[in-house]
Protein backbone atom coordinates (compact mmCIF):
# COMPACT_ATOMS: atom_id res chain seq x y z
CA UNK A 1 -25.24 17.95 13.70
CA UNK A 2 -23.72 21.18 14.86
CA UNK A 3 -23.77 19.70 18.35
CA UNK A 4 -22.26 16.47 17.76
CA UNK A 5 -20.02 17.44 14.72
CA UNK A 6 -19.52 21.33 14.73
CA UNK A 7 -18.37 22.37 11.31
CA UNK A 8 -16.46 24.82 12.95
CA UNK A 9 -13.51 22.02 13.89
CA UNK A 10 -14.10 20.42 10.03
CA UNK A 11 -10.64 21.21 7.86
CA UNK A 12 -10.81 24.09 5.63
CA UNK A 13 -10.90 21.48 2.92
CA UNK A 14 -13.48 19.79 3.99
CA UNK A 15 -16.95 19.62 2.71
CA UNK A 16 -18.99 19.21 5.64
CA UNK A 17 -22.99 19.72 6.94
CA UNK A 18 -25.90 20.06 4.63
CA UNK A 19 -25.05 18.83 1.28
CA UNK A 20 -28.50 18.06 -0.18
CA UNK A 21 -31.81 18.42 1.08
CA UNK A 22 -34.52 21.33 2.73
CA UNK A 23 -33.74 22.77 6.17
CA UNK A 24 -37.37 23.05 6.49
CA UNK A 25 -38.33 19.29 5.59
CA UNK A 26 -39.73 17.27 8.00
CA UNK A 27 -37.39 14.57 9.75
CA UNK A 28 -38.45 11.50 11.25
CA UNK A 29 -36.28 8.59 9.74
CA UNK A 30 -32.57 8.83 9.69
CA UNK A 31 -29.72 6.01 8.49
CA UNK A 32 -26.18 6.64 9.54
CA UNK A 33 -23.28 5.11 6.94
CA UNK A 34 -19.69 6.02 6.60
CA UNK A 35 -20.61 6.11 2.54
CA UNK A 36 -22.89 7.07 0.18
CA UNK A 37 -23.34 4.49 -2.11
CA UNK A 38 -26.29 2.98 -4.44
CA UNK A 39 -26.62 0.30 -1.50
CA UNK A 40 -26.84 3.17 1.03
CA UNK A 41 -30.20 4.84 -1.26
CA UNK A 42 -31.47 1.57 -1.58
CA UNK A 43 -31.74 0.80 2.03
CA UNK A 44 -33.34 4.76 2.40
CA UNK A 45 -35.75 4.22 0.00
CA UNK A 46 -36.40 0.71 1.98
CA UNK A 47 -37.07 2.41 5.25
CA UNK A 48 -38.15 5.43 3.78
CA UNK A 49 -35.70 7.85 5.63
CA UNK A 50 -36.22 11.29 5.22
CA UNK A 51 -31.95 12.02 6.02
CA UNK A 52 -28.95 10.14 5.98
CA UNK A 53 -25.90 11.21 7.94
CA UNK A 54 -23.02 10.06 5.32
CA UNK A 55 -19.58 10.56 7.33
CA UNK A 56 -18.13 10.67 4.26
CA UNK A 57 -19.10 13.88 2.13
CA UNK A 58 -21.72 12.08 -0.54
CA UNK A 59 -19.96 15.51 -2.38
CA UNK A 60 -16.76 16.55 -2.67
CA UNK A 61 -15.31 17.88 -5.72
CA UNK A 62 -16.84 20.28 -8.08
CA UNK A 63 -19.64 18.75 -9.98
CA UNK A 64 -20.45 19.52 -13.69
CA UNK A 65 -23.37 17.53 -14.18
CA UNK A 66 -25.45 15.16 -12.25
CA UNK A 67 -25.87 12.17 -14.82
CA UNK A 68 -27.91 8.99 -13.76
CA UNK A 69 -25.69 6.61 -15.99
CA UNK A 70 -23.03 7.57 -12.97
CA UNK A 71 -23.30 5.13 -10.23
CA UNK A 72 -22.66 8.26 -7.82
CA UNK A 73 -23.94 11.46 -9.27
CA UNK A 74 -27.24 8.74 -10.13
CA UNK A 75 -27.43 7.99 -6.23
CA UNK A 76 -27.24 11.89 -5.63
CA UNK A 77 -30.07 11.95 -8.28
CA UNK A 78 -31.62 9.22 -6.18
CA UNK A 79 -31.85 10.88 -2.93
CA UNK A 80 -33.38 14.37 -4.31
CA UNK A 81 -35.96 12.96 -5.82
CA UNK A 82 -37.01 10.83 -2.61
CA UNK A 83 -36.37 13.90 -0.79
CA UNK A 84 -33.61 12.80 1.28
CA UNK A 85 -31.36 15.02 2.76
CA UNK A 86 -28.09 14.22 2.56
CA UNK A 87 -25.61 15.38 5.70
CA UNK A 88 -22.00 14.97 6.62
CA UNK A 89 -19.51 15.43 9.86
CA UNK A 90 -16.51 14.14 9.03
CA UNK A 91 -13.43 15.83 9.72
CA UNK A 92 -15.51 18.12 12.16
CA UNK A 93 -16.90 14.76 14.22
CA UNK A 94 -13.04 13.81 14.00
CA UNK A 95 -11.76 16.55 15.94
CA UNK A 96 -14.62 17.21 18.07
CA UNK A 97 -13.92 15.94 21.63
CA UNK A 98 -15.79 12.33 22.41
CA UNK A 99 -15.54 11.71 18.43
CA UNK A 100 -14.08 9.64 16.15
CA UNK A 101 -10.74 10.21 17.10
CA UNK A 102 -11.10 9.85 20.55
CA UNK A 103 -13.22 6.57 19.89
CA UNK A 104 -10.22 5.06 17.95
CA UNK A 105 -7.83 6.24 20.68
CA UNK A 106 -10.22 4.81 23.45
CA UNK A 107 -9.56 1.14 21.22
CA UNK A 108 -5.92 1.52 21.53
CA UNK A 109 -5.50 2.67 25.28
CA UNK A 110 -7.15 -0.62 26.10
CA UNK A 111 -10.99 0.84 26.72
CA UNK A 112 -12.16 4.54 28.09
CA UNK A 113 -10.86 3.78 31.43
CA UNK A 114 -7.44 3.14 30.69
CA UNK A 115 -7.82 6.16 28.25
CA UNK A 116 -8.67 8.10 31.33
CA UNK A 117 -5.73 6.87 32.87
CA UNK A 118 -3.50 7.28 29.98
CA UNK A 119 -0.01 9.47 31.28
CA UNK A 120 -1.51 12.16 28.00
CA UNK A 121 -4.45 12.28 25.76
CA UNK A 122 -4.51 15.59 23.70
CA UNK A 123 -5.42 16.94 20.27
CA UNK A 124 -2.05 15.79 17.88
CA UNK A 125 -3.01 19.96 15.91
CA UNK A 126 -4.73 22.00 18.20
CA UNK A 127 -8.18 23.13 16.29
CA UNK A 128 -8.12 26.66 15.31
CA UNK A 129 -10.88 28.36 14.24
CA UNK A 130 -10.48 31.34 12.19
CA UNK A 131 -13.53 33.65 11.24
CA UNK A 132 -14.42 34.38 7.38
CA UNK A 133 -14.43 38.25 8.16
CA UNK A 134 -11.37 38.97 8.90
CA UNK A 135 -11.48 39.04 12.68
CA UNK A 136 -8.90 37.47 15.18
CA UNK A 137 -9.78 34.15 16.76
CA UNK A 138 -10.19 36.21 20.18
CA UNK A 139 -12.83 38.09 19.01
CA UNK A 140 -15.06 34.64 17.94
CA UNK A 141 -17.65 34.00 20.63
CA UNK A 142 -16.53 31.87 23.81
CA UNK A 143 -19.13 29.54 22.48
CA UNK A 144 -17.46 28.81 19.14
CA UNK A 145 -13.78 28.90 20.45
CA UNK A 146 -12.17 25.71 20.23
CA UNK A 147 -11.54 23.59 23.74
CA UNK A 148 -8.05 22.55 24.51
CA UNK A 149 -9.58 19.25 23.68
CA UNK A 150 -10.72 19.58 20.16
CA UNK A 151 -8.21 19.55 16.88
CA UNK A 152 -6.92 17.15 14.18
CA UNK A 153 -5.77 13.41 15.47
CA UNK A 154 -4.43 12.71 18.60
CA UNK A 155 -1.23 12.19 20.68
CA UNK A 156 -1.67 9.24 23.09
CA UNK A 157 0.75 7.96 25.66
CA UNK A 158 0.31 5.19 27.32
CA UNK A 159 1.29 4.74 30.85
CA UNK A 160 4.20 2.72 30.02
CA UNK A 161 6.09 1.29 26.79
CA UNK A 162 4.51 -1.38 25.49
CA UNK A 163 5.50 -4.10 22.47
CA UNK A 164 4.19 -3.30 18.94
CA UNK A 165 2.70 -6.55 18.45
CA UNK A 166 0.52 -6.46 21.30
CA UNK A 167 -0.61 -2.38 20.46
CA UNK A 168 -1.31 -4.03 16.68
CA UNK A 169 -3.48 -6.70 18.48
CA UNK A 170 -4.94 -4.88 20.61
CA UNK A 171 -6.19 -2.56 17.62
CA UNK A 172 -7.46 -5.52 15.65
CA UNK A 173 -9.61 -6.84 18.58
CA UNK A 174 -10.97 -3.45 19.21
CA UNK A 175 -12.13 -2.27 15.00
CA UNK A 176 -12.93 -6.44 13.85
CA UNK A 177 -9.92 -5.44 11.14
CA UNK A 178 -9.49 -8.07 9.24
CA UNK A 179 -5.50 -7.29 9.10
CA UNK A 180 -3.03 -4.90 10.68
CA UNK A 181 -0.43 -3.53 8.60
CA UNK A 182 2.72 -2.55 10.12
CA UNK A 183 5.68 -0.37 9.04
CA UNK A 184 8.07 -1.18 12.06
CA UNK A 185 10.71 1.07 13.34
CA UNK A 186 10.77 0.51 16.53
CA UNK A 187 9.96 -2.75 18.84
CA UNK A 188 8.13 -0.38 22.00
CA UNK A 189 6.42 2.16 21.99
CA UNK A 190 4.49 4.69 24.35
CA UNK A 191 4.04 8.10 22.95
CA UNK A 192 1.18 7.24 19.62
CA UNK A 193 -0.33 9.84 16.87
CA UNK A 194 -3.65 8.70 15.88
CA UNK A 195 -5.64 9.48 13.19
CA UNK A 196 -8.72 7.72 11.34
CA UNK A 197 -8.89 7.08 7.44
CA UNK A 198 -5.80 8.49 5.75
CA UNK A 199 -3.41 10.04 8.34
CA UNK A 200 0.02 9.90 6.84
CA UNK A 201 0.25 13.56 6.51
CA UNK A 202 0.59 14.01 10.34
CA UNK A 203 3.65 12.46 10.17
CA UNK A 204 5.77 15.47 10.24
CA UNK A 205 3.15 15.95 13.66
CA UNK A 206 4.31 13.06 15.01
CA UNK A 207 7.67 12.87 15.22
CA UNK A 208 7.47 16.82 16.38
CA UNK A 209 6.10 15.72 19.60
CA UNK A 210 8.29 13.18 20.05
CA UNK A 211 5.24 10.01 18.76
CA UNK A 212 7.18 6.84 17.82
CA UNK A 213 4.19 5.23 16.23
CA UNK A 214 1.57 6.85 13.95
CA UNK A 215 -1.37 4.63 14.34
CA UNK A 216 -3.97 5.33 10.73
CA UNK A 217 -6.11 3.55 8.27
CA UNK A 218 -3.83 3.52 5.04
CA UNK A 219 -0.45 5.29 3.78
CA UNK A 220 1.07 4.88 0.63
CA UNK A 221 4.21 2.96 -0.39
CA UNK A 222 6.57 6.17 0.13
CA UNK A 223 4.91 7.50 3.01
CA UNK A 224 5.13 4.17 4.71
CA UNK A 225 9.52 4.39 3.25
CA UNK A 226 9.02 8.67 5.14
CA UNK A 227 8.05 7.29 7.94
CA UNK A 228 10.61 4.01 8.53
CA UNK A 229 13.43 6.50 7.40
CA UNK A 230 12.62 8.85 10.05
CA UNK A 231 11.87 6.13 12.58
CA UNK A 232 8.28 6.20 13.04
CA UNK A 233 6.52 2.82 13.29
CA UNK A 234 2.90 2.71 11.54
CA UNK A 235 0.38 0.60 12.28
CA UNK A 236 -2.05 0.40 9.03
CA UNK A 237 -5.61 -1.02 9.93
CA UNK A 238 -7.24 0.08 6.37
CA UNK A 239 -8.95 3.08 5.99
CA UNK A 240 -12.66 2.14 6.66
CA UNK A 241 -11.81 -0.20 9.70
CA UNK A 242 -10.68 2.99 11.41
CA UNK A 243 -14.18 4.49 11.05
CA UNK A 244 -16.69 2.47 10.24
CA UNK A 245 -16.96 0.65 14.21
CA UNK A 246 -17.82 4.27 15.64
CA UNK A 247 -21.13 4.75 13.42
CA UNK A 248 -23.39 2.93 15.95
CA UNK A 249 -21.82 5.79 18.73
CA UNK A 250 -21.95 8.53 15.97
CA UNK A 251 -25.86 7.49 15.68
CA UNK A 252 -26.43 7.35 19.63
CA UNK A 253 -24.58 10.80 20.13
CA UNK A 254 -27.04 12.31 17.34
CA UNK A 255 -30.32 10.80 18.84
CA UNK A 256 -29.07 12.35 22.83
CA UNK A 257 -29.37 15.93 21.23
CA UNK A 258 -32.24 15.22 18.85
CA UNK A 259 -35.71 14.08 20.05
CA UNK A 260 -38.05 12.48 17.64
CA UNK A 261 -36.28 10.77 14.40
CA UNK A 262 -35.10 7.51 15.11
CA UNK A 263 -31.93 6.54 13.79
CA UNK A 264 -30.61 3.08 12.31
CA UNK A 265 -26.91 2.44 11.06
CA UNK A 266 -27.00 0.80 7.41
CA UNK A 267 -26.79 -2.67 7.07
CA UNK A 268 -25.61 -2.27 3.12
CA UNK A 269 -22.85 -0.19 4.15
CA UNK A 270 -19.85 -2.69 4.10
CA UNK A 271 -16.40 -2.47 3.21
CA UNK A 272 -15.47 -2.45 -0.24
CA UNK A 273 -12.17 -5.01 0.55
CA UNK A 274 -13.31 -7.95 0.90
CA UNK A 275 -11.06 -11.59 1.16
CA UNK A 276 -11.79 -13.31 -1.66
CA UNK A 277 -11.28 -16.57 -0.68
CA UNK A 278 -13.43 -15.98 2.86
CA UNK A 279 -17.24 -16.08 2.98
CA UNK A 280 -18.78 -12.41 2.47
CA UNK A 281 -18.93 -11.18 5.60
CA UNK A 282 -23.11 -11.09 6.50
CA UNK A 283 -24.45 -7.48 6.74
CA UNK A 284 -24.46 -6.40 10.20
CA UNK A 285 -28.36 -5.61 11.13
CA UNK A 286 -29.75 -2.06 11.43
CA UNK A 287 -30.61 -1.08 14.63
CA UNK A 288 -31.96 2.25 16.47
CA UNK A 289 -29.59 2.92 18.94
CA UNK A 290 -30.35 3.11 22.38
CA UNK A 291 -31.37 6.54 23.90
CA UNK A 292 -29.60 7.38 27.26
CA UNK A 293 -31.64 7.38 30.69
């Protein structure tokens, strides 16, 4: 997890890592899901995984009391008496480089070719790391330093300006979205922040270096009036839409640096918007991801 999501790079609100389970606990068995849910435990229990990487924190607040009548705190309950460890990456798999955000930024550049070819592709808040005792960054190992390449979201810009309708479909192609929300401000664009789930607080970000469009999962109503009134497009794709298409590489990365478990993205992990006059959208299967040559 380190490896692939260093908690180093996760925000300092962030609850990120080893939320349940023993270090010492054999692994062999490991679902990947961008939730925790009672659908998530029951698809464990099914396959009998010994861990489930949750890119969501499973917990995040304070808890009080762990009470089975709870859906959530009864799934926690769930999990530790199966013995399955519960882990999380989130904001630290977001700002790693290769991660989520660069996955979501790879969709809107057109594939990771273009993205290579993009005019710039760099960290939207350069990551930071700060040591608990006091030290100055400086004197944190070169090892656990931050790369140029690593921080919160992302500042994209494309080789030339190009019309918001065919960025939005473009995006929608790329995550399945069912819809594309827009808040428009501007018909072109080239210079983009990007950032997965709920991004509207980069805002102020964004129009510092110079982005036109903020591309994120969900903002609400008077973010979406912050950003119009200081002419910043958004493009909206809803929050898990942004995510929930990079657990099949979030699975692959984790099975290059670990030998041994397999690892299956969960099938009863779906969005929780759903159309209601469409047929439910059938399960996608859960696979072990192929390991590279």
């Amino acid at each position: 997890m380190e490896a692939v999501a260093p908690s180093r790079l996760a925000e300092s609100w962030d609850n990120v890592g080893l939320l349940l389970g023993d270090r010492a606990a054999a692994c062999r068995r490991v679902l990947v899901s961008v939730d925790w849910t009672p659908q998530v435990l029951a698809e464990a229990l099914g396959m009998r995984a010994d861990a489930v990487v949750s890119y969501h924190p499973p917990i995040f607040d304070a808890l009080k009391r762990l009470d089975a009548a709870d859906p959530a705190q009864g799934a926690l309950l769930g999990a530790a008496r199966a013995g399955i460890a519960l882990l999380s990456p989130h904001t630290g798999y977001d700002a790693v480089q290769g991660g989520m955000t660069d996955w979501l930024a790879e969709g809107l550049a057109g594939g990771a070719r273009e993205l290579s070819r993009a005019a710039a592709h760099e960290p939207l808040r350069p990551a930071c790391v700060r040591p608990s005792d006091g030290r100055s960054t400086s004197d944190v190992a070169p090892a656990a330093r931050p790369t140029p390449a690593e921080g919160a979201g992302r500042l994209l810009e494309l080789r030339r300006d190009e019309p918001l309708a065919a960025i939005a479909a473009r995006l929608r192609r790329f995550l399945g979205a069912p819809r594309i929300d827009a808040v428009v401000a501007g018909a072109r664009h080239r210079r983009i922040a990007i950032c997965p789930g709920a991004g509207a607080s980069f805002l102020p970000d964004a129009v510092a270096r110079g982005a036109t469009l903020l591309v994120t999962g969900e903002a609400r109503h008077h973010e979406q009036l912050a950003a119009r009134a200081v002419g910043v497009s958004m493009l909206l794709a809803g929050h898990t839409w942004t995510e929930r298409g990079c657990m099949p590489r979030l699975a692959l990365a984790l099975s290059a640096v670990l030998e041994g478990p397999s690892f299956a993205v969960a099938s009863s992990d779906l969005p929780p918007l759903t159309d209601p006059i469409a047929r439910p959208s059938k399960a996608r299967a859960a696979r072990r991801p192929a390991r590279p040559r």
